[in-house]
Protein backbone atom coordinates (compact mmCIF):
# COMPACT_ATOMS: atom_id res chain seq x y z
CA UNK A 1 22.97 3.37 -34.72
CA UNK A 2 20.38 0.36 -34.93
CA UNK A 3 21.94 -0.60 -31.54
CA UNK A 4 20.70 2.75 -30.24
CA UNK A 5 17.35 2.16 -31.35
CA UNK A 6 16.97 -1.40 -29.96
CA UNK A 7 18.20 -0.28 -26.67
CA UNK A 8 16.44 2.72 -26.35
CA UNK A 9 13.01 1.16 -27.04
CA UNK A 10 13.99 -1.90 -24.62
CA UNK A 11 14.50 1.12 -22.32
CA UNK A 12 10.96 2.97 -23.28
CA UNK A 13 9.31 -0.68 -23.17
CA UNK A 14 10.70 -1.35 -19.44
CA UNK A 15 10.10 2.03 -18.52
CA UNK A 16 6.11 1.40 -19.30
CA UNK A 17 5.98 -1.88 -17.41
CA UNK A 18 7.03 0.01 -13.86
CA UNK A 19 5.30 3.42 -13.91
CA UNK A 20 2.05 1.34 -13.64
CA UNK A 21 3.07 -1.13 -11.48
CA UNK A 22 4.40 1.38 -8.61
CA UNK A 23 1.73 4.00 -9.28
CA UNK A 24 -0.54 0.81 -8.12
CA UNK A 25 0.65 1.20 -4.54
CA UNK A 26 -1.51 3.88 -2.55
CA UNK A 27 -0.64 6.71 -4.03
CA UNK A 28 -4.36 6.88 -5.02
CA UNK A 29 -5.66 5.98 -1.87
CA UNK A 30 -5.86 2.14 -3.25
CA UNK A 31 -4.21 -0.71 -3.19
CA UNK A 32 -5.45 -4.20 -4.90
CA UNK A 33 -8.70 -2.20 -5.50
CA UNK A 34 -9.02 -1.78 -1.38
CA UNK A 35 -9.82 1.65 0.03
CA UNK A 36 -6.81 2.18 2.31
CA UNK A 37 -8.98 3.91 5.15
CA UNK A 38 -11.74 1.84 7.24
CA UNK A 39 -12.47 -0.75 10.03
CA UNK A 40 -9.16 -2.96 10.03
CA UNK A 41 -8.75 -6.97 11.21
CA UNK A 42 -5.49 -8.52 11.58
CA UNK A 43 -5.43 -12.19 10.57
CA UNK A 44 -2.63 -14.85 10.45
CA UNK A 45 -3.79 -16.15 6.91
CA UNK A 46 -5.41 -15.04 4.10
CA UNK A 47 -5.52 -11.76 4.31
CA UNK A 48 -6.83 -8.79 2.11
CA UNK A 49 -3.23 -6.75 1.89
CA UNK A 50 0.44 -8.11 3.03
CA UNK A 51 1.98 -5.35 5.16
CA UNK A 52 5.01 -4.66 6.40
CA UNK A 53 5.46 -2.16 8.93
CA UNK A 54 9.00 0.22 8.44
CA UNK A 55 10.14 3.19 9.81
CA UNK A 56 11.23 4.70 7.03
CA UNK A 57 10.09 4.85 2.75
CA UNK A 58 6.78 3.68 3.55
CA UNK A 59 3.76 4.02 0.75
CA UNK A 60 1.36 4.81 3.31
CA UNK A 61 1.29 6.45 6.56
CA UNK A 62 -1.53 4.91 9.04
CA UNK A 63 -3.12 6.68 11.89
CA UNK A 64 -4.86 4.51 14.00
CA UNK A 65 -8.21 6.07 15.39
CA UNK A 66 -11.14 4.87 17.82
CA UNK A 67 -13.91 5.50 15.29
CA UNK A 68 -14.62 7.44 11.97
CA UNK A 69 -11.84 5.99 10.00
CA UNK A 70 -13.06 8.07 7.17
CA UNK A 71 -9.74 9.30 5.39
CA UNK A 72 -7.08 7.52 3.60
CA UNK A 73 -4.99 6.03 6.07
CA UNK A 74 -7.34 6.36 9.09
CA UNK A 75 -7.55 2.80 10.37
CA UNK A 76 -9.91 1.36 13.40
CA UNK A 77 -8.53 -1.69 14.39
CA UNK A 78 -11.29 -4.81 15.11
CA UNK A 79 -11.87 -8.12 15.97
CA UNK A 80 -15.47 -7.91 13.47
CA UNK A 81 -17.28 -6.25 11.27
CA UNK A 82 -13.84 -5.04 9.15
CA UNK A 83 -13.80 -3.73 5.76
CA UNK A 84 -10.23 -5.18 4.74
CA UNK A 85 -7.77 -7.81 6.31
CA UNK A 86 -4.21 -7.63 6.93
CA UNK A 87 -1.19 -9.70 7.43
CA UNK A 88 2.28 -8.64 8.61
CA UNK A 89 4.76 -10.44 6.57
CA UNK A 90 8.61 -9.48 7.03
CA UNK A 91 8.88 -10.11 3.35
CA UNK A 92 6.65 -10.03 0.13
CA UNK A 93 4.15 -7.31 1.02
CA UNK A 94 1.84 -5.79 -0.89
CA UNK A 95 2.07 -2.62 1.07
CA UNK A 96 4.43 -0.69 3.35
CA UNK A 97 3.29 0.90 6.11
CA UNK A 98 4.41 3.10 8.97
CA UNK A 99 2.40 4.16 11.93
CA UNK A 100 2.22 8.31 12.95
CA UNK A 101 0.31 10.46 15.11
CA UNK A 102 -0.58 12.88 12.77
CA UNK A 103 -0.64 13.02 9.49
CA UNK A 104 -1.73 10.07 7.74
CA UNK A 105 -2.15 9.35 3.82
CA UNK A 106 0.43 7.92 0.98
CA UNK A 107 4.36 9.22 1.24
């Protein structure tokens, strides 16, 4: 019965270090304390955000637009003037991404 106990709050214990830790990853429109909507560079190194681009199970859906990126995945790519950075990294992102026509926001 003490067995029970210790695993169960080992469960409970682990169970409070993930909610937070996926919850972190645009659900609420942020991610590392970035707005996920706005003017957009792509860099080779040091970037803002990681992101990996997949087809499928992404945590945020991107729409790319030609101005007014004003909503939550709304991104206007730039060369200056850009109100995050990104890198796309195969491996280690901070953020997954897919790119649609319509629709954008987090999955």
């Amino acid at each position: 019965m003490k067995k029970l106990g210790v695993i169960l709050c080992t469960l409970a214990l682990l169970m409070g270090l993930a909610v937070p830790a996926l919850a972190g990853r645009a659900n609420s429109g942020y991610c590392k304390g970035i707005k996920l909507c706005g003017r957009v560079k792509v860099v080779n190194s040091f970037p803002d955000l990681k992101v990996k681009v997949v087809n499928s199970f992404p945590d945020l859906r991107v729409k790319k637009v030609n101005n007014f990126p004003d909503d939550i995945g709304e991104w206007q790519f730039v060369t200056s003037g850009e109100d995050f950075t990104i890198q796309y990294v195969n491996a280690f992102e901070d953020l997954k991404i897919q790119f649609v026509d319509a629709f954008p926001g987090p999955q």
